[in-house]
PDB file of N, CA and C in Angstrom:
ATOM      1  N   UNK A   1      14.155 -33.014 -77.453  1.00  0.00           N
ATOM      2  CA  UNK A   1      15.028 -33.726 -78.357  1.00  0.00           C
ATOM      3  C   UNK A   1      16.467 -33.590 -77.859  1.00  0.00           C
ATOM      4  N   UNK A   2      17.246 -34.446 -77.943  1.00  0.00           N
ATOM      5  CA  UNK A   2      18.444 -34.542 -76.993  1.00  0.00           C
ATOM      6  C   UNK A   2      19.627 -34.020 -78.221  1.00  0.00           C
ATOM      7  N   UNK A   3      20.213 -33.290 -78.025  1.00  0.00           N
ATOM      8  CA  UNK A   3      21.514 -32.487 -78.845  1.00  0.00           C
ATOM      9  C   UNK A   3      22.722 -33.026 -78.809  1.00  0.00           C
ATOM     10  N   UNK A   4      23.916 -33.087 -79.524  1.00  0.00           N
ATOM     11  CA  UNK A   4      24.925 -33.497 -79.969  1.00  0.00           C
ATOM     12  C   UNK A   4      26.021 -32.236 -79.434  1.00  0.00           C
ATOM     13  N   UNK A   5      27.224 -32.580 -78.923  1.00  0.00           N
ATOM     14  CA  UNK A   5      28.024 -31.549 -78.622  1.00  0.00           C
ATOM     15  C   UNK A   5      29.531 -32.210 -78.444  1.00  0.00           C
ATOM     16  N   UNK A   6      30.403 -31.042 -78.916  1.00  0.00           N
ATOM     17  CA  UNK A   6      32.137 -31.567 -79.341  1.00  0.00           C
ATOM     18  C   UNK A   6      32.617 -30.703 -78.413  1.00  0.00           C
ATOM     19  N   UNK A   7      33.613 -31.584 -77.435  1.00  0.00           N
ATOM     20  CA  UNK A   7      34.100 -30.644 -76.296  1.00  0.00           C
ATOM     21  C   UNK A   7      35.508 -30.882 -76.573  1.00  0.00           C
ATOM     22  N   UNK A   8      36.242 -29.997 -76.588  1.00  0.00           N
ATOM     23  CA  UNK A   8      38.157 -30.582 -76.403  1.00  0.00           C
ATOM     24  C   UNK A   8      38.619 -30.503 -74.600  1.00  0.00           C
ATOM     25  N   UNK A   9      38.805 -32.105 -74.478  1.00  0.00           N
ATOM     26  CA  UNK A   9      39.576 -32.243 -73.336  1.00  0.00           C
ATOM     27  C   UNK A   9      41.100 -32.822 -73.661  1.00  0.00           C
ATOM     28  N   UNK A  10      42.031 -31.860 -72.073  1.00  0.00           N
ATOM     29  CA  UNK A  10      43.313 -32.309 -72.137  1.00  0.00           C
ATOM     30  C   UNK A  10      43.305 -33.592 -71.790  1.00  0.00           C
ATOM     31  N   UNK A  11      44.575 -34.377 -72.309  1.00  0.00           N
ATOM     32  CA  UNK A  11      44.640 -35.768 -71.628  1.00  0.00           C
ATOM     33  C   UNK A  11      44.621 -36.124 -70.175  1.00  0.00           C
ATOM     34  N   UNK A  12      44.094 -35.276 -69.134  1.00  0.00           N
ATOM     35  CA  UNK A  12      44.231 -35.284 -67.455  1.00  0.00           C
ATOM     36  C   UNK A  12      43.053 -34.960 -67.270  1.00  0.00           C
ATOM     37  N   UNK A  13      42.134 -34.314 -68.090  1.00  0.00           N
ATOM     38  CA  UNK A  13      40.537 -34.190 -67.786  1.00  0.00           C
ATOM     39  C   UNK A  13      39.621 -34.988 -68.343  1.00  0.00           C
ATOM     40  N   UNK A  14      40.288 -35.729 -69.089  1.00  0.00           N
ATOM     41  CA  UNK A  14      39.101 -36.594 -69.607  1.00  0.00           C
ATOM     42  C   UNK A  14      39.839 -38.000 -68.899  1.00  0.00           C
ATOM     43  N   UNK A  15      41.269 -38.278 -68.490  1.00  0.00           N
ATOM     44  CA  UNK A  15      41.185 -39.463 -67.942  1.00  0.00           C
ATOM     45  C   UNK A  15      40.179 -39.404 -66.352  1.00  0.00           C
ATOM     46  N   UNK A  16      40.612 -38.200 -65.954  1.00  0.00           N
ATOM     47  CA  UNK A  16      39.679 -38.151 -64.417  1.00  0.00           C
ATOM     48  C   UNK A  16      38.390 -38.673 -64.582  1.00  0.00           C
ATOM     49  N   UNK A  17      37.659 -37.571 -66.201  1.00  0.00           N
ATOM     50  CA  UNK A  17      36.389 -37.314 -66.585  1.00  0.00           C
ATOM     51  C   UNK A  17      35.815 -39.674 -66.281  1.00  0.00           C
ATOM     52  N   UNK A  18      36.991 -39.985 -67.664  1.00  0.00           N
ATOM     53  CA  UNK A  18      36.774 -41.548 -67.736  1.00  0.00           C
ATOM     54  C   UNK A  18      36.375 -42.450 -66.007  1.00  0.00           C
ATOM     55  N   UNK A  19      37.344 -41.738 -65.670  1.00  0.00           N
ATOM     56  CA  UNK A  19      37.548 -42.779 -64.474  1.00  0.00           C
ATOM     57  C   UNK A  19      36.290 -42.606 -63.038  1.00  0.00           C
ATOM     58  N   UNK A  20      36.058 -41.060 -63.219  1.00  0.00           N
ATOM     59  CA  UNK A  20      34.639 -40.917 -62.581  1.00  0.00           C
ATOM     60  C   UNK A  20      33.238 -41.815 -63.200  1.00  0.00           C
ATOM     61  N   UNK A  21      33.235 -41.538 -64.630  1.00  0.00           N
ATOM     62  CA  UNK A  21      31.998 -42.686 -65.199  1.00  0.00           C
ATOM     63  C   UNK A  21      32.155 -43.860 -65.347  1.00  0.00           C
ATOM     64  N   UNK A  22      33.511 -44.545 -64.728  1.00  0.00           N
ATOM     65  CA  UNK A  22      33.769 -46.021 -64.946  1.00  0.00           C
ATOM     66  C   UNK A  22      32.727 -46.031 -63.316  1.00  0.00           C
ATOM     67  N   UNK A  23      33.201 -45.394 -62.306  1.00  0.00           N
ATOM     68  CA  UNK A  23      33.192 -45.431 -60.703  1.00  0.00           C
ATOM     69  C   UNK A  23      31.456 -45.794 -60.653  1.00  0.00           C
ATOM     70  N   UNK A  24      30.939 -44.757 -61.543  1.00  0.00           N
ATOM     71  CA  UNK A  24      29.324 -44.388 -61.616  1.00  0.00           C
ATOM     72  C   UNK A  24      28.853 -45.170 -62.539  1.00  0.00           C
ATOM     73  N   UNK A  25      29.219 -46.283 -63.113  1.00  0.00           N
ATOM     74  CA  UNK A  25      28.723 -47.220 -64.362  1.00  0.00           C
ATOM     75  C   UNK A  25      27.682 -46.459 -65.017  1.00  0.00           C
ATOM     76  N   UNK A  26      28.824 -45.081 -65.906  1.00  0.00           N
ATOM     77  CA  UNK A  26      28.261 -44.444 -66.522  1.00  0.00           C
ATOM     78  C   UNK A  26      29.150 -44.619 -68.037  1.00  0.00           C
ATOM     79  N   UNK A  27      28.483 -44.118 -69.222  1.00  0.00           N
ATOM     80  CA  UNK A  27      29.545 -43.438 -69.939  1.00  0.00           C
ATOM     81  C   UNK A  27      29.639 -42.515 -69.645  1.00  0.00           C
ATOM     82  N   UNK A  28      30.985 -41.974 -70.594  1.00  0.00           N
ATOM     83  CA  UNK A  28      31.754 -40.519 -70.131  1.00  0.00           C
ATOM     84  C   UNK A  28      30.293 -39.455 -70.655  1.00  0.00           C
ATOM     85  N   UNK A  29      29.732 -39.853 -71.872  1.00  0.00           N
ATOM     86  CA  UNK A  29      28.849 -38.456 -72.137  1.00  0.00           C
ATOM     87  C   UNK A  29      27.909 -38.382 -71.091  1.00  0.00           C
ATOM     88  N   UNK A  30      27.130 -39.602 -70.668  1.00  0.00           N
ATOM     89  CA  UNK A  30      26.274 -39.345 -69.241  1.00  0.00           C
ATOM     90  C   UNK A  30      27.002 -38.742 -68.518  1.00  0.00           C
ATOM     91  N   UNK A  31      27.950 -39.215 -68.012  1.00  0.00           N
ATOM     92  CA  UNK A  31      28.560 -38.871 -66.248  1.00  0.00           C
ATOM     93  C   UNK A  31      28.861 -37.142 -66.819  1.00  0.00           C
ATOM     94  N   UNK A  32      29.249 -36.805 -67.699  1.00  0.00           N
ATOM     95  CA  UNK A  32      29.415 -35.061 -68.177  1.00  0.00           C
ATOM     96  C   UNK A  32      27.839 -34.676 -67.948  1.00  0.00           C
ATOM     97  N   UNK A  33      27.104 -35.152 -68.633  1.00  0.00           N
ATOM     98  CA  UNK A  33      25.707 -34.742 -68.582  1.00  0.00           C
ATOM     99  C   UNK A  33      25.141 -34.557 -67.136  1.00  0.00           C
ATOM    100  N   UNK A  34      25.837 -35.755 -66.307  1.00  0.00           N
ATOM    101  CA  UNK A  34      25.134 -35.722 -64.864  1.00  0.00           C
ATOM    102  C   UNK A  34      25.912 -34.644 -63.628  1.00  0.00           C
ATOM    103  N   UNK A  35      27.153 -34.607 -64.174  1.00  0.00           N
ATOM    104  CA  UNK A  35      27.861 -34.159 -62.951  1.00  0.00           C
ATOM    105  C   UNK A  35      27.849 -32.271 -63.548  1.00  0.00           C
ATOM    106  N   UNK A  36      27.386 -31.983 -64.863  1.00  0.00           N
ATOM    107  CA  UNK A  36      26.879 -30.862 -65.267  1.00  0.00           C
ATOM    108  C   UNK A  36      26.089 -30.702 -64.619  1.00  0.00           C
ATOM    109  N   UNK A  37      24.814 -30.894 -64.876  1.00  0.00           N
ATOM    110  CA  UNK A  37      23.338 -30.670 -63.776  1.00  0.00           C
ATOM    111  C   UNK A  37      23.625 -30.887 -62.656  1.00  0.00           C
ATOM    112  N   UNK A  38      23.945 -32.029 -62.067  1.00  0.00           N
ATOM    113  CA  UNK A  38      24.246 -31.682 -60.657  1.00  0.00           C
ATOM    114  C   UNK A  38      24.673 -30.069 -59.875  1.00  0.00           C
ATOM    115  N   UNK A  39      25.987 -29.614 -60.494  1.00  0.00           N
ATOM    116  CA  UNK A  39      26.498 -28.586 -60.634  1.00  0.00           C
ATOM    117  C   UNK A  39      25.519 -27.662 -60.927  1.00  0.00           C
ATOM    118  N   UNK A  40      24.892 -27.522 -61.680  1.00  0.00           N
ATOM    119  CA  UNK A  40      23.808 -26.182 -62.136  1.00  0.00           C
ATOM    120  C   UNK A  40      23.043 -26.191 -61.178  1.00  0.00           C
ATOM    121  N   UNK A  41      22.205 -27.496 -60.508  1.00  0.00           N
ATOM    122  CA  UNK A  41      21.397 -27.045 -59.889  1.00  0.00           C
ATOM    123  C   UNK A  41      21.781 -27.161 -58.404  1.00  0.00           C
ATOM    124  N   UNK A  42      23.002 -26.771 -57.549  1.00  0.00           N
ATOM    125  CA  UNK A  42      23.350 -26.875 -56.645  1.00  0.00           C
ATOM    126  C   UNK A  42      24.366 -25.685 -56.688  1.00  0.00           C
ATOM    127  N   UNK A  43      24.825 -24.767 -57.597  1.00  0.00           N
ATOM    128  CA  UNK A  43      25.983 -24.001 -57.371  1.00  0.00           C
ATOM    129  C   UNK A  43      24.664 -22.376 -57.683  1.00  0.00           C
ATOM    130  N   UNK A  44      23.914 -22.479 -58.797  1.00  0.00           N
ATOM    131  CA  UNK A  44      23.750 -21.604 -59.930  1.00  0.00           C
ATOM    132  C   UNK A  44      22.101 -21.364 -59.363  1.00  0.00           C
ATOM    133  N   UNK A  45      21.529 -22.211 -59.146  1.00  0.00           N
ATOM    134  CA  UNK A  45      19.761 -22.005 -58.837  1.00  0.00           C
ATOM    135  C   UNK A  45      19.871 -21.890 -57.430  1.00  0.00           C
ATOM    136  N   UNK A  46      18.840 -21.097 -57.050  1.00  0.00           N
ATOM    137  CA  UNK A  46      18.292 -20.883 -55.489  1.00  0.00           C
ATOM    138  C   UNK A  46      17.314 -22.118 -55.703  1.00  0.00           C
ATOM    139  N   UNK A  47      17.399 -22.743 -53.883  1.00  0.00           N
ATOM    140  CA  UNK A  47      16.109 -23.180 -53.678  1.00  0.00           C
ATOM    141  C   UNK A  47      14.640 -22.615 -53.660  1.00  0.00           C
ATOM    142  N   UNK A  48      13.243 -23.227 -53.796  1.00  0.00           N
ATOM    143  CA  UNK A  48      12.432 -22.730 -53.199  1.00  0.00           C
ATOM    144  C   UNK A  48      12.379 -22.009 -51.603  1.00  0.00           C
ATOM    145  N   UNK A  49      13.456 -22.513 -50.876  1.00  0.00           N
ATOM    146  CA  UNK A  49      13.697 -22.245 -49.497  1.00  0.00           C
ATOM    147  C   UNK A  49      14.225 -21.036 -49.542  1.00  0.00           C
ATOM    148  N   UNK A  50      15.373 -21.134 -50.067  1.00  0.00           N
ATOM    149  CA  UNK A  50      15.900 -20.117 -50.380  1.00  0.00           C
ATOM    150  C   UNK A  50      15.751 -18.692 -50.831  1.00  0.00           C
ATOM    151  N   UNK A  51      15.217 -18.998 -51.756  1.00  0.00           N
ATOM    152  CA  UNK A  51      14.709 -17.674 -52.673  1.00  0.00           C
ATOM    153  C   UNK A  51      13.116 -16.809 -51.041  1.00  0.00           C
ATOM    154  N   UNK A  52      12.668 -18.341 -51.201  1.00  0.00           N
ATOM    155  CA  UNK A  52      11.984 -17.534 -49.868  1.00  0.00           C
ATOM    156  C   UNK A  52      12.643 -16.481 -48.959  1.00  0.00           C
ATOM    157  N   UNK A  53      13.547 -17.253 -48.370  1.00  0.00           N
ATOM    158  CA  UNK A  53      14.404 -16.759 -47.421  1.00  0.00           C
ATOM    159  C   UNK A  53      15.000 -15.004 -47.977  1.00  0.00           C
ATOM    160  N   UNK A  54      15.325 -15.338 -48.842  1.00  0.00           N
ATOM    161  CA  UNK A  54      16.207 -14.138 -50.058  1.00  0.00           C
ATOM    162  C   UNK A  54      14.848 -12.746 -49.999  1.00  0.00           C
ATOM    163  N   UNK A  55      13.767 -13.162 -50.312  1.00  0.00           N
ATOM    164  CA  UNK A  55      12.153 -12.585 -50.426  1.00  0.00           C
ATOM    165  C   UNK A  55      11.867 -12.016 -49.227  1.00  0.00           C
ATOM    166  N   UNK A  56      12.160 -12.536 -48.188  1.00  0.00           N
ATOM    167  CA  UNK A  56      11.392 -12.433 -46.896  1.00  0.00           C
ATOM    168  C   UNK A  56      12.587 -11.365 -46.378  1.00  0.00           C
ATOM    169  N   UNK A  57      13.527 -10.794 -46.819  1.00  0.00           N
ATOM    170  CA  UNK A  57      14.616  -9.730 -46.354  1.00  0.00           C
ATOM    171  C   UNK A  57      14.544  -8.766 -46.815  1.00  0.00           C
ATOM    172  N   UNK A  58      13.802  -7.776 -46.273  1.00  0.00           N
ATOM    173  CA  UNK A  58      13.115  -6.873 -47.049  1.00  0.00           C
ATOM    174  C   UNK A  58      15.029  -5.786 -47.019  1.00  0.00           C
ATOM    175  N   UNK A  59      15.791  -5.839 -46.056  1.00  0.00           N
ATOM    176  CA  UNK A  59      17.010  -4.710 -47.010  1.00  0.00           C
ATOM    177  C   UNK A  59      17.225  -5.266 -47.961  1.00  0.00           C
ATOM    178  N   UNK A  60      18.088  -6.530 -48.121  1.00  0.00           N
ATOM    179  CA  UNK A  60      18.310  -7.300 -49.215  1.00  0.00           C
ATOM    180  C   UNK A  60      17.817  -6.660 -50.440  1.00  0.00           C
ATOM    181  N   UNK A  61      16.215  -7.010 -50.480  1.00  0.00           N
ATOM    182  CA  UNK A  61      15.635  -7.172 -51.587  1.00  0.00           C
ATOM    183  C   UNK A  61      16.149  -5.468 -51.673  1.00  0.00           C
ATOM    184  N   UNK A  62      15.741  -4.449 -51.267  1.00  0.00           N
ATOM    185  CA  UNK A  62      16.078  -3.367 -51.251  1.00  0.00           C
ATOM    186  C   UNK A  62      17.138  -3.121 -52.063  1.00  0.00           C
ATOM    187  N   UNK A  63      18.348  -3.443 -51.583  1.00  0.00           N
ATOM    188  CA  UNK A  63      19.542  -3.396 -52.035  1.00  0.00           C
ATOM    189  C   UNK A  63      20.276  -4.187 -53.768  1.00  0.00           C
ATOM    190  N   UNK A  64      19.308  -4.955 -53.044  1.00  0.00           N
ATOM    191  CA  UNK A  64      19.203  -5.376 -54.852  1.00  0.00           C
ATOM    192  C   UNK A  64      18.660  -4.667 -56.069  1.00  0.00           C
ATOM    193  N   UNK A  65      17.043  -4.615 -55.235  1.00  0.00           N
ATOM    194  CA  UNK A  65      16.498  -3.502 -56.773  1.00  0.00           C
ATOM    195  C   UNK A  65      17.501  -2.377 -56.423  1.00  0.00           C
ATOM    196  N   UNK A  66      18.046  -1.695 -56.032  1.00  0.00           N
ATOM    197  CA  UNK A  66      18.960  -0.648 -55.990  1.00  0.00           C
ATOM    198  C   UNK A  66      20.078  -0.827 -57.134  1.00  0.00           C
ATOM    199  N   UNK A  67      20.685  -2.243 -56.777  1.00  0.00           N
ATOM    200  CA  UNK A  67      22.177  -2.710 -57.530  1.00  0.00           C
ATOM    201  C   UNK A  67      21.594  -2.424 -59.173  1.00  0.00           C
ATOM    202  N   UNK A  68      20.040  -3.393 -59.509  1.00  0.00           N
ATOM    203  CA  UNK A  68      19.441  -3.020 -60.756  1.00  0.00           C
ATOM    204  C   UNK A  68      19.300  -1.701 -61.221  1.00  0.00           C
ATOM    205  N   UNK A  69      18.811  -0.964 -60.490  1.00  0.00           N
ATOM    206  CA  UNK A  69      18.225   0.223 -60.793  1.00  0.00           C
ATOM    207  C   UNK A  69      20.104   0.872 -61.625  1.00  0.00           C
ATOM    208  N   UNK A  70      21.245   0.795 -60.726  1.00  0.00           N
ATOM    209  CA  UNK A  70      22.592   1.235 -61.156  1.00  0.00           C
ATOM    210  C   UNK A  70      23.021   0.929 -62.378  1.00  0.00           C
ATOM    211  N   UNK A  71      22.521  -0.555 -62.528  1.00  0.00           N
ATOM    212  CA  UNK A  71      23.024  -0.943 -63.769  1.00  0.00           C
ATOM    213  C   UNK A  71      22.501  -0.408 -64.665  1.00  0.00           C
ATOM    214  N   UNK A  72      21.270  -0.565 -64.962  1.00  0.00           N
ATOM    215  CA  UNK A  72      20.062   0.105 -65.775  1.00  0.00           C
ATOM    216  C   UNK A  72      20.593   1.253 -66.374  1.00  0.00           C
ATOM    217  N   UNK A  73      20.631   2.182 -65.027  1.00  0.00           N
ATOM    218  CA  UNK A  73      21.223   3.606 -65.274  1.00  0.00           C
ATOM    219  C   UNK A  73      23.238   3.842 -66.645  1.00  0.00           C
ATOM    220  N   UNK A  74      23.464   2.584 -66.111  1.00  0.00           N
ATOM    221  CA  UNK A  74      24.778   2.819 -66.607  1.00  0.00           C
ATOM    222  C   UNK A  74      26.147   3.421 -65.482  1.00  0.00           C
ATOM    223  N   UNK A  75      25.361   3.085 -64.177  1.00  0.00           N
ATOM    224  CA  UNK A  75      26.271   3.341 -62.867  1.00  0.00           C
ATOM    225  C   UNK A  75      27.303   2.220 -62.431  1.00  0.00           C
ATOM    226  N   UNK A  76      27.993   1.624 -62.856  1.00  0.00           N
ATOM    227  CA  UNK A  76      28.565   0.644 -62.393  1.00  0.00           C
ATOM    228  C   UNK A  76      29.965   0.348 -63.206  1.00  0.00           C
ATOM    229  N   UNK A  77      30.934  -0.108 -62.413  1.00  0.00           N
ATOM    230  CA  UNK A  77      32.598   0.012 -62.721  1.00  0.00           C
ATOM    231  C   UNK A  77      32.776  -1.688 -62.827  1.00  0.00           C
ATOM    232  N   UNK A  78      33.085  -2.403 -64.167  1.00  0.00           N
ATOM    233  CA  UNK A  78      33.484  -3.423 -64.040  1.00  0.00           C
ATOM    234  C   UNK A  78      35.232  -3.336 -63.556  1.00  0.00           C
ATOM    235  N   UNK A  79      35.430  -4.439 -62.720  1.00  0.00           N
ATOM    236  CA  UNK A  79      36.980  -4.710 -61.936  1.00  0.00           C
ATOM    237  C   UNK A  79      37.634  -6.100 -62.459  1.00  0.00           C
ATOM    238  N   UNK A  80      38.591  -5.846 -62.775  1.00  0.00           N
ATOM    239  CA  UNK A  80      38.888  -7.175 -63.029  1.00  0.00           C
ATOM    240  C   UNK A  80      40.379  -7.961 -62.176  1.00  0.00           C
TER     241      UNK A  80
END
């Protein structure tokens, strides 16, 4: 079921926002909807390739369950 959502844009992000979904003979809520996902699944998800790749490194993986294991514990310094 598709959801309803209220975003506040400045007047310089939503004219860009406009002028990208005029370009894409989109409306503005599609072209947000599309250039969102796009974004998620290109910045935020591993590929299947990838994650292979990520799998198949056995320090890596090492070093990772390690990083978990720290957190878990309560070993770790947020920096800001």
């Amino acid at each position: 079921m598709a959801k309803t959502i209220t975003i506040r844009l400045d007047d310089d992000t939503y004219e860009i926002l406009r002028r990208a979904a005029d370009g894409e003979r989109r409306s503005i809520s599609n072209f947000i909807e599309y250039a969102s996902l796009s974004y998620v699944t290109r910045e935020v998800y591993a590929s299947n390739g990838e994650m292979r790749e990520i799998l198949e490194n056995e320090s890596l993986v090492k070093s990772l369950k390690k990083g978990l294991d720290d957190v878990r514990k309560g070993r770790y310094t947020v920096v800001g």
